[in-house]
Protein backbone atom coordinates (compact mmCIF):
# COMPACT_ATOMS: atom_id res chain seq x y z
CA UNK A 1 0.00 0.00 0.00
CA UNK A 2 1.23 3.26 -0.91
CA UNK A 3 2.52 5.91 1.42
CA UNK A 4 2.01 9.39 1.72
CA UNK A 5 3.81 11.84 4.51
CA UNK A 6 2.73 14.67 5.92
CA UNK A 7 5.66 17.00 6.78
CA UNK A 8 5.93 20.83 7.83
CA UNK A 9 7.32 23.21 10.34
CA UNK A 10 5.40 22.94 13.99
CA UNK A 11 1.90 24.19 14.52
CA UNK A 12 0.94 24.71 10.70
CA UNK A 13 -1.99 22.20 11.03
CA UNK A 14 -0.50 18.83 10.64
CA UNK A 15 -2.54 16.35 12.97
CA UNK A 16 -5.52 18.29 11.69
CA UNK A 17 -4.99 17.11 7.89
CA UNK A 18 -4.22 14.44 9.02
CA UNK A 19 -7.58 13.62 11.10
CA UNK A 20 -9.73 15.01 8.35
CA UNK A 21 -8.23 12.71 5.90
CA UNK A 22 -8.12 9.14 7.84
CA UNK A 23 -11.75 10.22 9.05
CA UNK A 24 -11.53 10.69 12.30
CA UNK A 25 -9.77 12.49 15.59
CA UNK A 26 -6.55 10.10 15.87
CA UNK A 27 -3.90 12.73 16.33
CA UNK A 28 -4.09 15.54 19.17
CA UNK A 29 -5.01 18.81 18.02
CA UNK A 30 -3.81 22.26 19.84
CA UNK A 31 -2.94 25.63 19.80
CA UNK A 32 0.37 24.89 21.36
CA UNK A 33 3.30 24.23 18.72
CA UNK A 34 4.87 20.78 18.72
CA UNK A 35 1.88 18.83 20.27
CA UNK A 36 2.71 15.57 18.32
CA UNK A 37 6.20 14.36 19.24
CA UNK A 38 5.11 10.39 17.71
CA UNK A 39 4.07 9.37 14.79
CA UNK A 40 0.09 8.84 13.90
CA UNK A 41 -0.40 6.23 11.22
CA UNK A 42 -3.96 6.02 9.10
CA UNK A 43 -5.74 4.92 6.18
CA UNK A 44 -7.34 6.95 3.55
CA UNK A 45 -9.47 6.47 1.09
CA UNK A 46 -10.24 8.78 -2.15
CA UNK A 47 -12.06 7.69 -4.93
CA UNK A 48 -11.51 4.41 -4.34
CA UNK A 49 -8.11 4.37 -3.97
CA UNK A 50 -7.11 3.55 -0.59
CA UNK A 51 -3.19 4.67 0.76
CA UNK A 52 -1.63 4.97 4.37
CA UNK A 53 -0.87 8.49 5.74
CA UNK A 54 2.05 9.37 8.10
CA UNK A 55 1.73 12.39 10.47
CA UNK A 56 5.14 13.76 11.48
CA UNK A 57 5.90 15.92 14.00
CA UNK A 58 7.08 19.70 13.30
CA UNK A 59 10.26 19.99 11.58
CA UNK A 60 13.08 22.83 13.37
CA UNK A 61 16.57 22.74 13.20
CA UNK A 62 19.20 25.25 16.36
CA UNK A 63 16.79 23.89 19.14
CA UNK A 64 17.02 23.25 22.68
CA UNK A 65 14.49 21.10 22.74
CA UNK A 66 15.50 17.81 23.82
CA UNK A 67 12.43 16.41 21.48
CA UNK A 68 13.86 18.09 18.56
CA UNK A 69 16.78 16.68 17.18
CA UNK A 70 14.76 12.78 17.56
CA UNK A 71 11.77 14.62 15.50
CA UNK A 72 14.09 16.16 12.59
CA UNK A 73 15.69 12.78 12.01
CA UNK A 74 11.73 10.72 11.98
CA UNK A 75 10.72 13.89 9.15
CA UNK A 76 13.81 12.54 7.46
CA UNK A 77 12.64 9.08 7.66
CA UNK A 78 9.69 9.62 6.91
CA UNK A 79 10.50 11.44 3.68
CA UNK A 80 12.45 8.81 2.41
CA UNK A 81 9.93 5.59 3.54
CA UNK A 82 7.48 7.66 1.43
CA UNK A 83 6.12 7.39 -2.13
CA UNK A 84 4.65 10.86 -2.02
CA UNK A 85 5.07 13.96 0.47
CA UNK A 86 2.42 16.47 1.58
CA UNK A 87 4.49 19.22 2.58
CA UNK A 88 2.16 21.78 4.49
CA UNK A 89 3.04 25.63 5.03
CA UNK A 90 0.85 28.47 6.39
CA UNK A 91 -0.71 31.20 4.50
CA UNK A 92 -0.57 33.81 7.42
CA UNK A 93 3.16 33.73 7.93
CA UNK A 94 4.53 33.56 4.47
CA UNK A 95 7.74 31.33 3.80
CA UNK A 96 9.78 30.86 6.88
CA UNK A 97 13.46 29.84 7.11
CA UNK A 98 12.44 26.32 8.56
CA UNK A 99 9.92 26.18 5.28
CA UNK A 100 12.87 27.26 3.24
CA UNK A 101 15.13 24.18 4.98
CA UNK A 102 12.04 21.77 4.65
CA UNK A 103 11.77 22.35 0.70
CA UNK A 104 15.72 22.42 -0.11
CA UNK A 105 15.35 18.54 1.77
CA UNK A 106 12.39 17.63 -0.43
CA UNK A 107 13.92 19.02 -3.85
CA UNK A 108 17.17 16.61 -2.93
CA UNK A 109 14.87 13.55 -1.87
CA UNK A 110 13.82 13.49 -5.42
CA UNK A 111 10.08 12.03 -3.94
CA UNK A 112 7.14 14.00 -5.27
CA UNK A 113 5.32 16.74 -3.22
CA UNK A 114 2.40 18.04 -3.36
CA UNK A 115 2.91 21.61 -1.73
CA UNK A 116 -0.31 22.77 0.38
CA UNK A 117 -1.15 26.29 1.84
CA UNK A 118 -3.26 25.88 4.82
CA UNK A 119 -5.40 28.14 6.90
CA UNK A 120 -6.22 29.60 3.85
CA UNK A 121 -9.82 30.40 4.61
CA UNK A 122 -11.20 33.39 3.15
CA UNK A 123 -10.60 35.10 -0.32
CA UNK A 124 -7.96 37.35 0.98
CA UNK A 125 -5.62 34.82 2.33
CA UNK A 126 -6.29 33.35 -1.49
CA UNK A 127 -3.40 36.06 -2.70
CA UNK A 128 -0.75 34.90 -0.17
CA UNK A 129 -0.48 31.81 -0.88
CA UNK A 130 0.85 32.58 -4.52
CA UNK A 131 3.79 33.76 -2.55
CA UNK A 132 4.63 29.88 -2.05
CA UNK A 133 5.47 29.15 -5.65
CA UNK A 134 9.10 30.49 -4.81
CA UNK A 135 10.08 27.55 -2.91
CA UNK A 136 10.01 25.89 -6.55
CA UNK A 137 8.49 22.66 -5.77
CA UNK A 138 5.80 23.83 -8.41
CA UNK A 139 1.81 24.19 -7.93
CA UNK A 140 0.32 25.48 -4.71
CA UNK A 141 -2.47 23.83 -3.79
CA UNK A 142 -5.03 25.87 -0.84
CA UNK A 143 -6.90 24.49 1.62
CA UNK A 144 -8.24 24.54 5.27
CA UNK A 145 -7.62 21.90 7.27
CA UNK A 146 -10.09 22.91 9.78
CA UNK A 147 -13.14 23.04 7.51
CA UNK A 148 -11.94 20.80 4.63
CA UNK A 149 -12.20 23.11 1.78
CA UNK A 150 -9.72 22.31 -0.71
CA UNK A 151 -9.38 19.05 0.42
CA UNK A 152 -10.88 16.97 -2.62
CA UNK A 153 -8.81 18.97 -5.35
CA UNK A 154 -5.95 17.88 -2.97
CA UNK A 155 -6.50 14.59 -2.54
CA UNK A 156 -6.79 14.81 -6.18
CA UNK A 157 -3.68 15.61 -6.72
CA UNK A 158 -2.03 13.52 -4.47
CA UNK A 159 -3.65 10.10 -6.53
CA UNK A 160 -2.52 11.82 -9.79
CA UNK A 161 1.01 11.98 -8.87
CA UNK A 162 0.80 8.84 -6.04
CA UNK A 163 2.38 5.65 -8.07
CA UNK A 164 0.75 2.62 -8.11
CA UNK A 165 0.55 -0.04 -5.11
CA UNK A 166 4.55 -1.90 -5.38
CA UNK A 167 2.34 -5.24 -4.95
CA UNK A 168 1.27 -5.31 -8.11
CA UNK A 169 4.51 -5.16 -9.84
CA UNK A 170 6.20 -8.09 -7.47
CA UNK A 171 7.94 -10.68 -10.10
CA UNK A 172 7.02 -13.21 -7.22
CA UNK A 173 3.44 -11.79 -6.63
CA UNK A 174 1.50 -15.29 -7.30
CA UNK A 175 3.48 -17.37 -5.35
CA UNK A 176 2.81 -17.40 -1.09
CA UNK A 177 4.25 -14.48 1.00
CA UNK A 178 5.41 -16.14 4.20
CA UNK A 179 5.77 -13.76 7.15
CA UNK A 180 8.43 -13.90 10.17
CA UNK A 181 6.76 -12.41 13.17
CA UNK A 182 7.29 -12.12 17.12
CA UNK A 183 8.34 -9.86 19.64
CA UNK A 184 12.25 -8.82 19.31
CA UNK A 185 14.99 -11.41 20.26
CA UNK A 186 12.67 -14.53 19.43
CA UNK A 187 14.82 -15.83 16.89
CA UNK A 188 13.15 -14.30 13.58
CA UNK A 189 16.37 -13.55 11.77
CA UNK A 190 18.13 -16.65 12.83
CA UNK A 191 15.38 -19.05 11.43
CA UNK A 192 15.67 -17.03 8.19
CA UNK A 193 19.06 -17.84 8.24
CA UNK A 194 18.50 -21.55 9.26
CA UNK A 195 16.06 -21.69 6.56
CA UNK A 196 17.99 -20.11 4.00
CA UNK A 197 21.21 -21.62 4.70
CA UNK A 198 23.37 -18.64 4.77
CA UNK A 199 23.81 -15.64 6.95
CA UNK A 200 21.38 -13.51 5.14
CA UNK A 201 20.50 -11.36 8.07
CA UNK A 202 22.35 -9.97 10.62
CA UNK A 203 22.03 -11.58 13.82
CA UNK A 204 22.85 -10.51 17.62
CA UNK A 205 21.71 -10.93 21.16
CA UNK A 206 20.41 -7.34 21.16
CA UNK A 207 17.04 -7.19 21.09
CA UNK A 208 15.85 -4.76 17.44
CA UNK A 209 18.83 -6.09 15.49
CA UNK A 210 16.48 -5.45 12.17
CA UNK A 211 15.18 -2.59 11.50
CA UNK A 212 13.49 -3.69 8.00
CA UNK A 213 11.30 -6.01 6.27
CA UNK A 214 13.49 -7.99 4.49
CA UNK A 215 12.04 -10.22 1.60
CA UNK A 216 13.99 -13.40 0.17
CA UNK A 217 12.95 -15.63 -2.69
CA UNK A 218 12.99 -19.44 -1.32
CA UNK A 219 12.93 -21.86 -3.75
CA UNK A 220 14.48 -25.60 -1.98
CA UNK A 221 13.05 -29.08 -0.95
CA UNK A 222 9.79 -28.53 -3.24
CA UNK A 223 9.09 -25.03 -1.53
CA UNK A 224 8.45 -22.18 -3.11
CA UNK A 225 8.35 -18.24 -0.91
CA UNK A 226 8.38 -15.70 -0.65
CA UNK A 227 10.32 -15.21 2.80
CA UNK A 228 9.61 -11.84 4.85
CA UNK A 229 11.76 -11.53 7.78
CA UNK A 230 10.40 -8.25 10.07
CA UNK A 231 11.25 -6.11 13.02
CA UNK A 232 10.36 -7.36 16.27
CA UNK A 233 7.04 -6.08 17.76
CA UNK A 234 7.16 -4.59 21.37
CA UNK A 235 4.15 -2.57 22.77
CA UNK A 236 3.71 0.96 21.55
CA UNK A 237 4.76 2.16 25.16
CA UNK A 238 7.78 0.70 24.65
CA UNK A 239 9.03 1.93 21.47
CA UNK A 240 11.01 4.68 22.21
CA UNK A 241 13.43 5.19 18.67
CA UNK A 242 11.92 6.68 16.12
CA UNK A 243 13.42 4.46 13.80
CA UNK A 244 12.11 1.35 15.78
CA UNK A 245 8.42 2.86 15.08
CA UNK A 246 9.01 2.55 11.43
CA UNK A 247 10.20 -0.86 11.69
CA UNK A 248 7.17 -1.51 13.22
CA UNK A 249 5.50 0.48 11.27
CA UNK A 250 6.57 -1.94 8.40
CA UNK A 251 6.19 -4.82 10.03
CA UNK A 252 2.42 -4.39 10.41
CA UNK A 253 2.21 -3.61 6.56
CA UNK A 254 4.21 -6.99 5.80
CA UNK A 255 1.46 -8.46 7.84
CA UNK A 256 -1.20 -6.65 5.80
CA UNK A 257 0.97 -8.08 2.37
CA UNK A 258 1.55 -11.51 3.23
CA UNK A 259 -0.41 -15.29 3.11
CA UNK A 260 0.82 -16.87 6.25
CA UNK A 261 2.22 -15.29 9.11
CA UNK A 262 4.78 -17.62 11.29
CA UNK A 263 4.25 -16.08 14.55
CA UNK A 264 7.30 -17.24 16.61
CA UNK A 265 7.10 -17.12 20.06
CA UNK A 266 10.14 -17.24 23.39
CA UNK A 267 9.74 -21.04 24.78
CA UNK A 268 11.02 -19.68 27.89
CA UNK A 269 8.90 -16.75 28.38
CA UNK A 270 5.47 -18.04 26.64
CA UNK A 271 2.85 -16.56 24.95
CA UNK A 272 3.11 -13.45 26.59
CA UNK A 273 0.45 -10.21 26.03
CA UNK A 274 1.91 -8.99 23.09
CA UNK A 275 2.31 -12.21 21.28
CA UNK A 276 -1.36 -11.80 21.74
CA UNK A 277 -1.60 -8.88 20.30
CA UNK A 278 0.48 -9.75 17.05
CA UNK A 279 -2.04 -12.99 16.91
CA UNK A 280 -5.09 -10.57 16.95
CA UNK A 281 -3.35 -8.24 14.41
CA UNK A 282 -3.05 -11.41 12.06
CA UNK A 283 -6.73 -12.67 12.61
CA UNK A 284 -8.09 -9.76 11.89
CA UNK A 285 -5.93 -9.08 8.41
CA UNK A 286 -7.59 -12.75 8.00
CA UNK A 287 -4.19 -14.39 7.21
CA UNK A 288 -3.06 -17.90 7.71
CA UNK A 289 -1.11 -18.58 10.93
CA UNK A 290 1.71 -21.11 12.04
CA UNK A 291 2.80 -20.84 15.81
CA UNK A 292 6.63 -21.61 15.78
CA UNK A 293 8.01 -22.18 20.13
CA UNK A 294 11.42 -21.28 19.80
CA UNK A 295 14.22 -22.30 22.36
CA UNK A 296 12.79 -25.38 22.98
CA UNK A 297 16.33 -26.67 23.82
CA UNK A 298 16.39 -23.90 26.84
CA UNK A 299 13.19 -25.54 28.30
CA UNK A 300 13.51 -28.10 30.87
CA UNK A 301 11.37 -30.79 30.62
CA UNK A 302 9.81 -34.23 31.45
CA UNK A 303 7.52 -36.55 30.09
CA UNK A 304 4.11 -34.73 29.87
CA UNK A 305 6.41 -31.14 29.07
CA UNK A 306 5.42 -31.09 25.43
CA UNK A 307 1.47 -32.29 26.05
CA UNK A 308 1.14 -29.22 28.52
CA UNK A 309 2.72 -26.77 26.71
CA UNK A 310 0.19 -27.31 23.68
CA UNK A 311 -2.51 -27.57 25.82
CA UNK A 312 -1.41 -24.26 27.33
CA UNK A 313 -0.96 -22.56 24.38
CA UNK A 314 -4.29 -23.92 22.87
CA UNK A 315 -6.09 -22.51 25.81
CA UNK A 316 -4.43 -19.15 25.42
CA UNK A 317 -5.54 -18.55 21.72
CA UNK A 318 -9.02 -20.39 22.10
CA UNK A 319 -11.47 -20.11 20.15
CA UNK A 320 -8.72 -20.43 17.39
CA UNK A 321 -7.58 -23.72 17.97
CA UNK A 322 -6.96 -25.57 14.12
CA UNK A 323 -3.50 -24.02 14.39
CA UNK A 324 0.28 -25.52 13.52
CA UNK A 325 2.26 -25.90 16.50
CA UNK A 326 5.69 -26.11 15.74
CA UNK A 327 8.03 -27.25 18.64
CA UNK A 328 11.79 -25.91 17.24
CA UNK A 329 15.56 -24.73 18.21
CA UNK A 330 16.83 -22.64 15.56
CA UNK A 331 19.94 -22.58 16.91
CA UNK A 332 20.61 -26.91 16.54
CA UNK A 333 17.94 -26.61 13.39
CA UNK A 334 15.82 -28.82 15.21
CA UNK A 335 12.46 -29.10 12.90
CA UNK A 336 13.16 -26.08 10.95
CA UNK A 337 12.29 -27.55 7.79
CA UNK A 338 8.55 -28.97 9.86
CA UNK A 339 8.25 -25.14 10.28
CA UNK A 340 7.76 -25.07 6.09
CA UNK A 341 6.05 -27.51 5.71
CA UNK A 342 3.41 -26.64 8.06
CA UNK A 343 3.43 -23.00 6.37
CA UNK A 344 3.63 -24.42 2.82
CA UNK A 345 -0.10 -26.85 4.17
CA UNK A 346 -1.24 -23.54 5.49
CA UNK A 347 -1.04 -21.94 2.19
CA UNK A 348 -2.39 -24.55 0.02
CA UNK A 349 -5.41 -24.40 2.63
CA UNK A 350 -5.70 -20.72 2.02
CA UNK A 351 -6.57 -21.12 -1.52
CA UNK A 352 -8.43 -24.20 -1.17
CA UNK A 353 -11.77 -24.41 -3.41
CA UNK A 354 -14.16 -27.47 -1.64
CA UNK A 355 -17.01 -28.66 -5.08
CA UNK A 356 -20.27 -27.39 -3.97
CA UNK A 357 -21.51 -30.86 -3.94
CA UNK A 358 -19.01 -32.36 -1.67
CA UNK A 359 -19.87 -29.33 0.44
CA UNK A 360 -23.31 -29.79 0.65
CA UNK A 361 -23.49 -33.45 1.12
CA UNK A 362 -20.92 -33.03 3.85
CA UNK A 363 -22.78 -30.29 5.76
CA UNK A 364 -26.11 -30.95 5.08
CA UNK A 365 -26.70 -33.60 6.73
CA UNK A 366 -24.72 -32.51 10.16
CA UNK A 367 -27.05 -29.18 9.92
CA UNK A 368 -29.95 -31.82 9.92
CA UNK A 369 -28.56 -33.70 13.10
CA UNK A 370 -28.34 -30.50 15.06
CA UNK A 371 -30.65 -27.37 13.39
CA UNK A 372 -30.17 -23.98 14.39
CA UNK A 373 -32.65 -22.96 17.17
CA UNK A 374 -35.64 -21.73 17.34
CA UNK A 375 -35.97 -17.82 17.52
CA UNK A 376 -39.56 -16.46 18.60
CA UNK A 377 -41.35 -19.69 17.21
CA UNK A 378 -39.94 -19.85 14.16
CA UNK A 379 -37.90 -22.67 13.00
CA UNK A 380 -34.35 -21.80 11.02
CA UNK A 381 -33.75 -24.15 7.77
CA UNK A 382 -30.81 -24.16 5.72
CA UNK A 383 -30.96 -25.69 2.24
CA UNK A 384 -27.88 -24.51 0.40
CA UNK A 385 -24.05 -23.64 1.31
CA UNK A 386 -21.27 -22.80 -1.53
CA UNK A 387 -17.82 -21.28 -1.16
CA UNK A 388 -17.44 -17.92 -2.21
CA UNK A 389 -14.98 -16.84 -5.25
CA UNK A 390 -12.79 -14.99 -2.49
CA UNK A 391 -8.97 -15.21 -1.61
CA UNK A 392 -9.59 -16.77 1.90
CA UNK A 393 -11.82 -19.40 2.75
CA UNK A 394 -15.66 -18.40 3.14
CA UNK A 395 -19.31 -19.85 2.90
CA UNK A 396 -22.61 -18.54 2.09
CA UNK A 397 -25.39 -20.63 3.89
CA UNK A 398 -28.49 -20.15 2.32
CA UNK A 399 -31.94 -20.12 4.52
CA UNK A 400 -35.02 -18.61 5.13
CA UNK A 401 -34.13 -16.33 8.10
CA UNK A 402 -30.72 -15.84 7.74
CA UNK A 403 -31.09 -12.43 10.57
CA UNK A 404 -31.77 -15.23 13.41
CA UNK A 405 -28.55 -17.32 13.23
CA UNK A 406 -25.93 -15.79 15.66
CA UNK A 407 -22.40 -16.39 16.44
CA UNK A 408 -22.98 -19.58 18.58
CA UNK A 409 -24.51 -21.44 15.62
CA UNK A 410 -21.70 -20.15 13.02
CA UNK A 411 -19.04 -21.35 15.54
CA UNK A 412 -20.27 -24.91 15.00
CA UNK A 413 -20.84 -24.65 11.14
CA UNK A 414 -16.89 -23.74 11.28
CA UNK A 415 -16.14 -26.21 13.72
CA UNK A 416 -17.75 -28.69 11.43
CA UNK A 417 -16.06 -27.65 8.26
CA UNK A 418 -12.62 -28.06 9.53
CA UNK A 419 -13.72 -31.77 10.25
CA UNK A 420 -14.68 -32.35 6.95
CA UNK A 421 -11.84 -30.61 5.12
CA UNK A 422 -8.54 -28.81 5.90
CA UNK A 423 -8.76 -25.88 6.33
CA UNK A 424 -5.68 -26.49 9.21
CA UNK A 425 -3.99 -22.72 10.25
CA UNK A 426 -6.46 -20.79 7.64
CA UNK A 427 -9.35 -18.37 9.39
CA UNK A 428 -12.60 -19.35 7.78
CA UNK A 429 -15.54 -16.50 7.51
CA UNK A 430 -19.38 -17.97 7.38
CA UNK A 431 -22.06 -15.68 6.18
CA UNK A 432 -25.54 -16.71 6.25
CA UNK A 433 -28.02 -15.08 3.25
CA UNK A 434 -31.31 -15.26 2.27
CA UNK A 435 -32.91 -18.33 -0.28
């Protein structure tokens, strides 16, 4: 997905463009200059194009401020992680030396901008913000944050000159995207290396050794990848570099690009909160999962050790319990290579197509051995399911009151569809609709 930053000196109106065009009141919005200090990350969609948005905080150079220097290098960051830069400047106070600075960086980035005039919100102001076509980054676009006029022609703009999504032009794009995820210092980097049989990626017992998504082909023992090794993920609270927020940053968009995410996980610590939270990120982008325990070699154990530890871990990510459980250490390459193939099943089960038939004859008669209940008196039958022409695994069960079958009931169509076929590692969506 393509990228677009907003930069500018402090207190021209950053966080409010940048609330007005993800659609809501993400970013803090005040009178005082250099409010935002992180960095607020959003979706936006224009005319059905849809693209991420970056707010920055306020670029100054000669400060005290012990915020400042860490904010001038994340603008610089953020110009160059971006396919297109809004670069914002106030009508009021005419070109400033820090807007002067600002554009001289943007001309030598070579990244296209798309130079807007805010608080330009009456006719008069109209007239000063011709005085912005001497910074020579070419047309002047006004607008008002605040009220949103000039917004559209803007946003215009910014699709005209935005390039298209990278995705699209990936030689590898139709084979699987497999995605290395976990919290920092779990091992991501090493099994890359295990995997790939040379040091590929640099590896060290600091936690944040990468800072970037890096993509390998794979193409060895009857496996073909796309392999996406990505910053570890600590809580938000935690992140203090600015750097580390836009390997984070990425990470999340990997997660948002890929097939199957292997979420690897610290045998010694567990599944801890935020392994959580990277599971719930990858349910909800509706990708396939594979749970890979690391450090298994550090873990003392006895005879029951591995039995409990599923069982654990099963418990811990219930309802979602169809998922890969990969016992490994990276170090020895102990079951590395089970780590692909349970990825390479996962992926064949993502784009799995089940015959209508089979899927009816299957289902059918289990929805006859248990029917969905009763609701006020009237009596729920379903006569028809299919699989919908979709990238991920979903149904369509056809009945007469499709409004009166809730989450309970779809639970157990699911349940029973992973019994019938394998759908092992893949989420499954079931919608019900009317006959």
């Amino acid at each position: 997905m393509a990228l677009v930053a907003i930069v500018g000196r402090p207190n021209v109106g950053k966080s409010t463009l940048f609330n007005r065009l993800v659609g809501m009141r993400q970013a803090i919005v005040d009178e005082t200059a250099g409010v935002t200090r992180d960095r607020h990350y959003g979706k936006c969609e224009w005319c059905g194009r849809e693209f991420s948005v970056v707010d920055t905080g306020g670029y100054t150079s000669n400060s005290d401020d012990v915020f400042e220097d860490a904010i001038r290098r994340q603008v610089a960051i953020a110009i160059e992680e971006a396919d297109v830069v809004l670069f914002l400047v106030e009508a009021a106070t005419g070109i400033t030396d820090y807007d002067a600075e600002i554009a001289d960086l943007l001309r030598r980035s070579k990244k296209p901008v798309v130079l807007c005039v805010n608080k330009v919100d009456s006719g008069e102001k109209m007239y000063d913000a011709f005085d912005f076509y001497a910074l020579g980054l070419g047309e002047v676009w006004s607008i008002s944050a605040a009220n949103g006029s000039g917004t559209g022609d803007l946003l215009d703009e910014v699709l005209r000159v935005l390039p298209e999504d990278t995705q699209a032009d990936d030689d590898h794009a139709d084979i699987p995207h497999i995605a290395i995820v976990g919290r920092p210092n779990v091992g991501k980097s090493s099994l890359t290396n295990a995997l790939l049989g040379e040091e590929r990626n640099i590896v060290t017992p600091v936690a944040g050794t990468t800072r970037d998504s890096i993509s390998t082909y794979y193409n060895k023992f009857g496996h073909e990848f796309m392999i996406v090794d990505t910053a570890g993920m600590r809580k938000r609270g935690k992140v203090t570099e600015d750097l580390e927020f836009y390997s984070v940053l990425r990470a999340m968009r990997t997660i948002e690009h890929s097939d199957v995410c292997i979420l690897m996980i610290d045998a010694t610590t567990g599944m801890e909160a935020q392994d959580m939270n990277i599971f719930n990120v990858i349910q909800k982008n509706r990708k396939g999962c594979v749970i890979v325990v690391n450090k298994w070699d550090l873990f003392e154990k006895d005879v029951n050790t591995l039995k409990e530890y599923t069982e654990g871990l099963k418990a811990r990510l219930a309802p979602f319990n169809d998922i890969p459980i990969i016992f490994t250490s990276v170090l020895n390459k102990q079951r590395i290579l089970d780590v692909l193939d349970a990825a390479a099943r996962v992926a064949d089960n993502m784009s799995r197509k089940i015959p209508t038939s089979a899927l009816n004859d299957a289902m059918l008669p289990e929805i006859e051995n248990y029917p969905p209940p009763a609701w006020k008196g009237k009596y729920i039958k379903i006569k028809y399911v299919t699989q919908l022409p979709t990238r991920t695994p979903q149904f369509a069960f056809f009945c007469n009151l499709p409004q009166w079958v809730k989450d309970p009931y779809k639970r157990f169509l699911e349940n029973k569809l992973r019994e019938h076929f394998d759908f092992c590692g893949c989420p499954i969506q079931i919608y019900t609709r009317a006959k």
